[in-house]
C-alpha atoms as a PDB file:
ATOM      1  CA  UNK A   1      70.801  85.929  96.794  1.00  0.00           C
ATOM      2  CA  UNK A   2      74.420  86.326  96.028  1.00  0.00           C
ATOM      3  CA  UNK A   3      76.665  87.690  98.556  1.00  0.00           C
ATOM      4  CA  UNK A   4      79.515  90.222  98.963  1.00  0.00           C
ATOM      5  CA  UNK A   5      82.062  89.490 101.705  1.00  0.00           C
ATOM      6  CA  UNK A   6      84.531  91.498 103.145  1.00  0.00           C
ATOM      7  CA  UNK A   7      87.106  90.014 105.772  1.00  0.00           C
ATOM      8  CA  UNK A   8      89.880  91.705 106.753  1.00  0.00           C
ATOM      9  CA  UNK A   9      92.500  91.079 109.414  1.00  0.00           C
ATOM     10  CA  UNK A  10      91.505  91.426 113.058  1.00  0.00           C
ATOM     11  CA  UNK A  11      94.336  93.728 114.780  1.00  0.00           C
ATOM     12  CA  UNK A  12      96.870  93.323 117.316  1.00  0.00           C
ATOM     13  CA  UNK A  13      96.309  89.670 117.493  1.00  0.00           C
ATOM     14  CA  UNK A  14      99.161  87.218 117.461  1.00  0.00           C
ATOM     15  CA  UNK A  15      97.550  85.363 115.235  1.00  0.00           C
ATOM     16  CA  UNK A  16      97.526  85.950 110.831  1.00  0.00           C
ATOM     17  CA  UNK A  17      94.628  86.479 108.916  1.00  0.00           C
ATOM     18  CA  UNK A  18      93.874  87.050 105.361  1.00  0.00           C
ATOM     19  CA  UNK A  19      92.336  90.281 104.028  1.00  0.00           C
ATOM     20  CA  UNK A  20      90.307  89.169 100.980  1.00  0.00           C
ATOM     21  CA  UNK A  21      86.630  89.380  99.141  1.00  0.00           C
ATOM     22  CA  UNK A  22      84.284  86.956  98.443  1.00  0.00           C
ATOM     23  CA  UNK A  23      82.392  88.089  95.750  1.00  0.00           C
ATOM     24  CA  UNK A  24      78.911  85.753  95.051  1.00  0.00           C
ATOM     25  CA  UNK A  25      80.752  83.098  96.689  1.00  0.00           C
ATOM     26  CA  UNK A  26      78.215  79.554  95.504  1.00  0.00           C
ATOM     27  CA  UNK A  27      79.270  76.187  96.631  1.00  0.00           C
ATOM     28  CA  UNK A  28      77.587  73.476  94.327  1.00  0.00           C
ATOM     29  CA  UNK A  29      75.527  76.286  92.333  1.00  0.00           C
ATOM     30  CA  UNK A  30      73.759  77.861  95.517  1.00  0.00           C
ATOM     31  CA  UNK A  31      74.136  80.845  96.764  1.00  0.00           C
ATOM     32  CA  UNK A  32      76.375  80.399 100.459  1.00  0.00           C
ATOM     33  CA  UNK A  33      75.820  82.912 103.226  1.00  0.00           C
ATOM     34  CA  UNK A  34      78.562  85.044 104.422  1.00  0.00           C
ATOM     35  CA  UNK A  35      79.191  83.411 107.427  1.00  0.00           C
ATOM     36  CA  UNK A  36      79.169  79.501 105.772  1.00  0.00           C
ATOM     37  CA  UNK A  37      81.476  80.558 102.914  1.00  0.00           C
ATOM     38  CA  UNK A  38      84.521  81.293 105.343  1.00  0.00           C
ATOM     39  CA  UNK A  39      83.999  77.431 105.477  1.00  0.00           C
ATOM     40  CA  UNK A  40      85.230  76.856 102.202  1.00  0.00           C
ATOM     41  CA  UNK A  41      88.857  78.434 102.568  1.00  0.00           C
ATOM     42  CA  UNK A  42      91.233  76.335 103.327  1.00  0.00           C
ATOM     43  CA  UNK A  43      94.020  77.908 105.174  1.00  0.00           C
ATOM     44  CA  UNK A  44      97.334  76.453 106.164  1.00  0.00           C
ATOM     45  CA  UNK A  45      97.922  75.973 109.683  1.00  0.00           C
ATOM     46  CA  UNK A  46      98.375  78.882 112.149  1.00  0.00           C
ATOM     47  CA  UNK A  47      96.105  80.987 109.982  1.00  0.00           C
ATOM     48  CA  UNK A  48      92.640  82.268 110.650  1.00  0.00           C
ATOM     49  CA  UNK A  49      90.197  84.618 108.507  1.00  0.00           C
ATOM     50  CA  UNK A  50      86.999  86.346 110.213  1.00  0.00           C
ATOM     51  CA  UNK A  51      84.098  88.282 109.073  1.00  0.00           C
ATOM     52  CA  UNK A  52      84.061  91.895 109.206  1.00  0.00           C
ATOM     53  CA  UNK A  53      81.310  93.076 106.822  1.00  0.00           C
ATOM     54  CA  UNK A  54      78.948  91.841 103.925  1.00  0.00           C
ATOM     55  CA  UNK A  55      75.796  92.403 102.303  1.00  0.00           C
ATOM     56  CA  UNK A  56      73.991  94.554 103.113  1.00  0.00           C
ATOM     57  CA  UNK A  57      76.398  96.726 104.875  1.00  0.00           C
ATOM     58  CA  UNK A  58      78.218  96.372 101.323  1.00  0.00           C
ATOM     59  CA  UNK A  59      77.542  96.045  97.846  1.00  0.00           C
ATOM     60  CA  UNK A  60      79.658  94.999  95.026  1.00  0.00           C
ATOM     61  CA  UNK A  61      83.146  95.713  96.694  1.00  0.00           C
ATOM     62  CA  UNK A  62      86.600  95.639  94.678  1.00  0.00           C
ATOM     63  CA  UNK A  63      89.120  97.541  96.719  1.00  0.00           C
ATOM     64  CA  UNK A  64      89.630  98.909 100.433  1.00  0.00           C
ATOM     65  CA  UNK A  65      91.609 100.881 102.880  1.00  0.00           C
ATOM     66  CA  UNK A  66      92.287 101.370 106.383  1.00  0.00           C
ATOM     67  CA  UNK A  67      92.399 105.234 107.502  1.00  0.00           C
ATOM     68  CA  UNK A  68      95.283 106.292 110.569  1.00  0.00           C
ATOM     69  CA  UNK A  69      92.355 105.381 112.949  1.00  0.00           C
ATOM     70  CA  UNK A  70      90.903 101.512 111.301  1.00  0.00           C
ATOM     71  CA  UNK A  71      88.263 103.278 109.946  1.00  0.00           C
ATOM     72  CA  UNK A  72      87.610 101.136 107.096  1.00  0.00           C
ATOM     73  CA  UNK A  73      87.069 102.815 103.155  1.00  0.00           C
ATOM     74  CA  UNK A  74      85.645 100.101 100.605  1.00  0.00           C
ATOM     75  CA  UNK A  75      85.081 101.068  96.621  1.00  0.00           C
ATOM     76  CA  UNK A  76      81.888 100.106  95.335  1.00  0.00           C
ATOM     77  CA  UNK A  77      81.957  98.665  91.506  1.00  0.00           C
ATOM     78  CA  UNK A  78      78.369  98.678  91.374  1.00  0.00           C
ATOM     79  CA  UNK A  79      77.852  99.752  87.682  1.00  0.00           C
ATOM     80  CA  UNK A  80      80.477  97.038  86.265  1.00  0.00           C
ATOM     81  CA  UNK A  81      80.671  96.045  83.941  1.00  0.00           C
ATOM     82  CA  UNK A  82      78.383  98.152  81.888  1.00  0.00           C
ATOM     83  CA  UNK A  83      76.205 100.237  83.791  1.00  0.00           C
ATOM     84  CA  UNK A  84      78.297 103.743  83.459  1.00  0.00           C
ATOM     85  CA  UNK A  85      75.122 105.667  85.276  1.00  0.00           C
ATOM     86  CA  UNK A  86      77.096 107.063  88.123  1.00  0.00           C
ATOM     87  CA  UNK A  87      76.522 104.185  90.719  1.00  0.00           C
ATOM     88  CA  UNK A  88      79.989 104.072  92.164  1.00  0.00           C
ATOM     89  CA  UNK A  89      80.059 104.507  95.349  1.00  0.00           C
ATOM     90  CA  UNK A  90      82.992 104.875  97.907  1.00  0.00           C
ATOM     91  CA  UNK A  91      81.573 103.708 101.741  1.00  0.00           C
ATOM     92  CA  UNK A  92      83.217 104.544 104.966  1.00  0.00           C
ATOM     93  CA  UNK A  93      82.854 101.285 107.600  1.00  0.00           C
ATOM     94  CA  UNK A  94      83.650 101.680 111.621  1.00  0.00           C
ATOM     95  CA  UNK A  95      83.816  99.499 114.211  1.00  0.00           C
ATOM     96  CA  UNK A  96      82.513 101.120 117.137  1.00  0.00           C
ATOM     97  CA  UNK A  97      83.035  98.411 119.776  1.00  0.00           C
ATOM     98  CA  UNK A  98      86.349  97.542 118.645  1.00  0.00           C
ATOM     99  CA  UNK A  99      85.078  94.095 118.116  1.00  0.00           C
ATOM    100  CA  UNK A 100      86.834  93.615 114.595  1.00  0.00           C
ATOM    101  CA  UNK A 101      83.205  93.347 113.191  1.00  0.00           C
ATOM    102  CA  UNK A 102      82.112  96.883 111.230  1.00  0.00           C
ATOM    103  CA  UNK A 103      78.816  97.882 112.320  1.00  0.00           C
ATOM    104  CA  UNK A 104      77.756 100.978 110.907  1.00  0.00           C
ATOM    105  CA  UNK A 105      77.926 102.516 107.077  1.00  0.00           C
ATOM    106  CA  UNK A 106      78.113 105.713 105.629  1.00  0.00           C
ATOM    107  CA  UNK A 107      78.232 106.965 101.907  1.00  0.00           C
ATOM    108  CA  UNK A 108      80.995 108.682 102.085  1.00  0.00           C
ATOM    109  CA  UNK A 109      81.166 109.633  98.452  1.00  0.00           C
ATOM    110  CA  UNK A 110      78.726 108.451  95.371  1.00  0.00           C
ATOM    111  CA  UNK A 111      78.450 109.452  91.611  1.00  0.00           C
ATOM    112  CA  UNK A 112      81.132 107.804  89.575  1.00  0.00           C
ATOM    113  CA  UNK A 113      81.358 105.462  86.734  1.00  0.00           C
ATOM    114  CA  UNK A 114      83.562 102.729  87.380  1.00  0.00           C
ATOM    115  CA  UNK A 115      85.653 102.780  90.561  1.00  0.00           C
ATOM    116  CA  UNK A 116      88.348 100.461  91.104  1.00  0.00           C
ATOM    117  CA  UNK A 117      90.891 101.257  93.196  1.00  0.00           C
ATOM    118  CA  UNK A 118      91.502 103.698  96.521  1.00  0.00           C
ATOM    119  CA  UNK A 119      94.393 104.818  99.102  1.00  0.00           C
ATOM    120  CA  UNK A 120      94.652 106.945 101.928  1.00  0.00           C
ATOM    121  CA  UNK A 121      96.101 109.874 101.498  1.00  0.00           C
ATOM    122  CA  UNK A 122      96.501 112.800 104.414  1.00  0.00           C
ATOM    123  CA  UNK A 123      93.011 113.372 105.580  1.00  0.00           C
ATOM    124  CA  UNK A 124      91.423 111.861 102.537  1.00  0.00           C
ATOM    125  CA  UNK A 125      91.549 109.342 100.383  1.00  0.00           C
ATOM    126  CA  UNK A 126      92.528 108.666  96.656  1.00  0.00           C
ATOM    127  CA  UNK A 127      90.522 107.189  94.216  1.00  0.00           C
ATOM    128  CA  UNK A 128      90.484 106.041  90.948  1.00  0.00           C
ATOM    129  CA  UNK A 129      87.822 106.506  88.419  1.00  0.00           C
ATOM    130  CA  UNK A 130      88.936 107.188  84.757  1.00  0.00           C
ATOM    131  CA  UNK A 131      89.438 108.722  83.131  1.00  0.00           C
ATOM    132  CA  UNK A 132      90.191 110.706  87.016  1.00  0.00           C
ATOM    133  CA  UNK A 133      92.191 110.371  90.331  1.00  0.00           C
ATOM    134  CA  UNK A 134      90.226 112.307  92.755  1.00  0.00           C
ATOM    135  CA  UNK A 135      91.581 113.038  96.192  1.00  0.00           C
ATOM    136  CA  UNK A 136      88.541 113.262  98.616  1.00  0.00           C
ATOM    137  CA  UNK A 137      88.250 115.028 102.107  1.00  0.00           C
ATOM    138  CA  UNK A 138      85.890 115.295 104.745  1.00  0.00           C
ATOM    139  CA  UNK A 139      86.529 118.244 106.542  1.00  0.00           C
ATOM    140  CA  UNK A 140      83.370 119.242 108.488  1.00  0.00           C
ATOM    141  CA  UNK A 141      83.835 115.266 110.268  1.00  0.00           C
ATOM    142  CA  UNK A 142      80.276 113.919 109.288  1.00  0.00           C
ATOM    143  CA  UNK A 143      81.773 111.149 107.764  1.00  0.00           C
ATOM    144  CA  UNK A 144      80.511 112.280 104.311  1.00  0.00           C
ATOM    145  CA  UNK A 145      83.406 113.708 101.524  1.00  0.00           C
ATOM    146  CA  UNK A 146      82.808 117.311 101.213  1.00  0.00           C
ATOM    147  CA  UNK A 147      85.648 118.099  98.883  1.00  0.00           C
ATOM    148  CA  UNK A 148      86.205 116.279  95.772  1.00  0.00           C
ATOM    149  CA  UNK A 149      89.689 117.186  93.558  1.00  0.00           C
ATOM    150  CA  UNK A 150      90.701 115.566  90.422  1.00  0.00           C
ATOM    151  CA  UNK A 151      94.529 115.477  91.665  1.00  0.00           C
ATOM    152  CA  UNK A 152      94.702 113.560  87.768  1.00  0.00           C
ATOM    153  CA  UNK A 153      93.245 113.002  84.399  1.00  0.00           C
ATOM    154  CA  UNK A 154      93.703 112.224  80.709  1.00  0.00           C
ATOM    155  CA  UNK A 155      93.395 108.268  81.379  1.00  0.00           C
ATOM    156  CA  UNK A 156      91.826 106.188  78.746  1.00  0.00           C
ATOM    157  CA  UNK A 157      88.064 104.647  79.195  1.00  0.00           C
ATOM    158  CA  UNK A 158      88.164 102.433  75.941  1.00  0.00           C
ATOM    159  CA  UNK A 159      87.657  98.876  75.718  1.00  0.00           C
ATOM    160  CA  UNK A 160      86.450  96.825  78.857  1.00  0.00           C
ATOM    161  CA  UNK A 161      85.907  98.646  81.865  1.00  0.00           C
ATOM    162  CA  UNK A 162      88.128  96.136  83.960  1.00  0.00           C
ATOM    163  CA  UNK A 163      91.135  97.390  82.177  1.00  0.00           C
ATOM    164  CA  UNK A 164      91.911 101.003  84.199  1.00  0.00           C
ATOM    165  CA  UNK A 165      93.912 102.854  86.071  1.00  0.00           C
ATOM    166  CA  UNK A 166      93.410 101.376  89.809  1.00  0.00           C
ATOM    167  CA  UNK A 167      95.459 100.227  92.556  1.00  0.00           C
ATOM    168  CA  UNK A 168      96.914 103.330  93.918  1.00  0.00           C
ATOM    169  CA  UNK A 169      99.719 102.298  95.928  1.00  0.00           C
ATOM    170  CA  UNK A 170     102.183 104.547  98.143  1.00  0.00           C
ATOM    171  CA  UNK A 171     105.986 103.300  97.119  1.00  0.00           C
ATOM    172  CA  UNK A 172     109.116 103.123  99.693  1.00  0.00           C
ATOM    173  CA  UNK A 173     109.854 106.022  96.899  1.00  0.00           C
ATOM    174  CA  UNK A 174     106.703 108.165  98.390  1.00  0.00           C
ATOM    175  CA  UNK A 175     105.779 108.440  95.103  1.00  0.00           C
ATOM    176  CA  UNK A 176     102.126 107.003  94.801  1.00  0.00           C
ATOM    177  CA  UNK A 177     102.083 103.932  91.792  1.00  0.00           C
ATOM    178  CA  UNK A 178      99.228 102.891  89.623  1.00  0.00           C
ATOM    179  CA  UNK A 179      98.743 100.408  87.462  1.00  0.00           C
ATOM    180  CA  UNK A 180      97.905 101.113  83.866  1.00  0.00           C
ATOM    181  CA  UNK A 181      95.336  99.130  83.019  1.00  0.00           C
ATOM    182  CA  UNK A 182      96.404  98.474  79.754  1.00  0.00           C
ATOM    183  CA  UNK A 183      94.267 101.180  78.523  1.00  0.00           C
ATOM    184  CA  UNK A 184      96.636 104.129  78.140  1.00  0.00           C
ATOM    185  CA  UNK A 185      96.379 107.573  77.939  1.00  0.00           C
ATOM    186  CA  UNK A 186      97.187 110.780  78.136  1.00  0.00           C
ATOM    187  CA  UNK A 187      97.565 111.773  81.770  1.00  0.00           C
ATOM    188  CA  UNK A 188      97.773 115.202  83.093  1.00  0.00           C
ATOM    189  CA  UNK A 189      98.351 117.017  86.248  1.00  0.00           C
ATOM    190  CA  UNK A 190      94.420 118.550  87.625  1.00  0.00           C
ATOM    191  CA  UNK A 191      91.879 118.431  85.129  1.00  0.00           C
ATOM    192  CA  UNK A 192      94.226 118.854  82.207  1.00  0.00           C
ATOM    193  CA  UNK A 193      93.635 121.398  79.610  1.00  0.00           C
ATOM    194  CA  UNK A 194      97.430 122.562  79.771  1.00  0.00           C
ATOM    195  CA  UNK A 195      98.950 121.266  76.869  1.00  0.00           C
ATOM    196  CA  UNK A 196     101.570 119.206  79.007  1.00  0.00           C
ATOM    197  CA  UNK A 197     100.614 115.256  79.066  1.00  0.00           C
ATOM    198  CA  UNK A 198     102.564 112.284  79.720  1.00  0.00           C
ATOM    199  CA  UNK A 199     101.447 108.933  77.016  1.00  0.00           C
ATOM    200  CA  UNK A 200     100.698 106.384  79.047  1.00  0.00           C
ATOM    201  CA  UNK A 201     101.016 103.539  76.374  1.00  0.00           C
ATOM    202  CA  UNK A 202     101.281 100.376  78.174  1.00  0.00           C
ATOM    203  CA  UNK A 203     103.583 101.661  81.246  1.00  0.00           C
ATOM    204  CA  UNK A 204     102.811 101.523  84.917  1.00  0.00           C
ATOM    205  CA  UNK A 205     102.353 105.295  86.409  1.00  0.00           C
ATOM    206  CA  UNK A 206     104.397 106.597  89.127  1.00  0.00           C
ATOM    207  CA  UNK A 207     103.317 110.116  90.755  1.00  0.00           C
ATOM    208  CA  UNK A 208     104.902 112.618  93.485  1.00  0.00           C
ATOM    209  CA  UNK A 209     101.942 114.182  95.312  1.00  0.00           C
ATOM    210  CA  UNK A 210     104.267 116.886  96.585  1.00  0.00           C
ATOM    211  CA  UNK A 211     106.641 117.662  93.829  1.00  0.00           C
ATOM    212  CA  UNK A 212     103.578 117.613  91.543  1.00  0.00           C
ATOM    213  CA  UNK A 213     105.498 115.141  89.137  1.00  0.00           C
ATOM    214  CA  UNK A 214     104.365 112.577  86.721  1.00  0.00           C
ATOM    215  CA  UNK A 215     106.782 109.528  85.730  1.00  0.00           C
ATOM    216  CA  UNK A 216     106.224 105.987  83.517  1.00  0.00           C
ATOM    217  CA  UNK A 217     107.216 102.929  84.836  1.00  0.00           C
ATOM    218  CA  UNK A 218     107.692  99.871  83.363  1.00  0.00           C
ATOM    219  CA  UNK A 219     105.349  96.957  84.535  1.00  0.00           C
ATOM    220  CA  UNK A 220     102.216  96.314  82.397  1.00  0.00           C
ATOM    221  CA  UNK A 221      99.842  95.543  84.672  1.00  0.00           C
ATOM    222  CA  UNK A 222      95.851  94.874  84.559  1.00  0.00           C
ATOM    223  CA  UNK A 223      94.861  95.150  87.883  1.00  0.00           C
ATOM    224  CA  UNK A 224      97.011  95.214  91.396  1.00  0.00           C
ATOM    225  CA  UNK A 225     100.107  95.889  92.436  1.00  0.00           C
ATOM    226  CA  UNK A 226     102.381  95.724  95.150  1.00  0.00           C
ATOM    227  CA  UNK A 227     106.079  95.893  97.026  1.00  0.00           C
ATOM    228  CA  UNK A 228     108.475  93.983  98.986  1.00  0.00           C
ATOM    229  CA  UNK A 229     110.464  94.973 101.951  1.00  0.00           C
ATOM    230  CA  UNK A 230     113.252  96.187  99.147  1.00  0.00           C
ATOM    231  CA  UNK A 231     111.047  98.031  96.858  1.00  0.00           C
ATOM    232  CA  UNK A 232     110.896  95.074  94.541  1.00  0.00           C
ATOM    233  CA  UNK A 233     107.475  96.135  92.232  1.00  0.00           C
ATOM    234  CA  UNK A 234     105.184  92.682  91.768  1.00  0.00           C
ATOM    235  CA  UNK A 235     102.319  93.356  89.827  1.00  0.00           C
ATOM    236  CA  UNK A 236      99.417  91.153  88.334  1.00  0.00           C
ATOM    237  CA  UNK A 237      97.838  90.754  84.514  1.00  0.00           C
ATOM    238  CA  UNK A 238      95.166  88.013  83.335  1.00  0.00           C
END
């Protein structure tokens, strides 16, 4: 059986660790178990990665978040690259010992096509799902999302389903930046229906949560993004 991996960095250690994924990792054409396949990075010295969660805590993961209290968010890809059926899935993680290993799971939101990227936001969470952004809250604390608002829509779902909005990312602007995709679009404040749309084309997206205002940016980009200490925007294409 092929295995998902999560392992994130342990906190308030001295020492660095990498947050990454190990999708299916297979050494030689088998199948390697979680805890084996941490044997096959190779890390330059003074660094150290540890397991946090796998299969079958998770399933399929492609992006995660860390709440205000290290409760851990991970997006759940599990209909990609085809299956459009509704079995995203967004899972909450927590560690209840404090141990840096996540113990327990909850489905804290479920039902969307192709989910690929996710932030916190206030006392949610953003998501990405296009042709949506939702923005989703728990606010009865039973770790389940009770409230789910398209905060945007209008982006495109053509071609392959690897190449859409994701990576939700909160600027030294406090504007929240997106990458494209490379699928376009035309993107609206809400559910749309207004008339008033901003064409994606190939541009990055840049949006004010507060002001309510939508901006293009340039930076084609297929699937991640981030910044420097100086706002410098680095952003990745295949």
């Amino acid at each position: 059986m092929k295995r998902s991996v999560i392992v994130p960095p342990r906190f308030l250690t001295s020492i660095l660790a990498f947050l990454v994924f190990v999708l299916g990792a297979t050494a030689f054409g088998e199948s390697v178990s979680p805890e084996d396949s941490l044997k096959l990075f190779q890390l330059p010295d003074g660094l150290r990665i540890e397991l946090v969660a796998a299969e079958p805590l998770v399933e399929d993961p492609v992006a995660l978040c860390f709440d205000a209290v290290g409760a851990l968010y991970v997006v759940e890809n599990r209909g990609y690259p085809e299956d459009a059926s509704g079995r995203g899935r967004v899972a909450l993680l927590r560690d209840g010992d404090g141990d840096g290993y996540f113990e327990t799971r909850t489905t804290f939101a479920e039902g969307f096509a192709f989910p690929n990227g996710i932030m916190a936001w206030r006392d949610g969470v953003i998501v990405t799902d296009a042709p949506y952004v939702y923005h989703l809250r728990d606010t009865d604390g039973d770790d389940v999302a009770d409230t789910r608002e398209i905060v945007l829509s209008g982006f495109a779902e053509g071609g392959s389903t690897q190449l859409r909005v994701s990576h939700p990312t909160l600027g030294l602007d406090n504007w929240i930046h997106f990458t494209n995709g490379l699928s376009g679009g035309k993107v609206q404040l809400g559910e749309g229906g207004n008339g008033e749309s901003l064409d994606m084309g190939a541009y990055g997206l840049r949006f004010d949560p507060v002001g309510k205002q939508l901006a293009i940016e340039a930076g084609r980009a297929q699937f991640g993004l981030a910044f420097d200490d100086w706002g410098n925007l680095f952003v990745c294409s295949n």
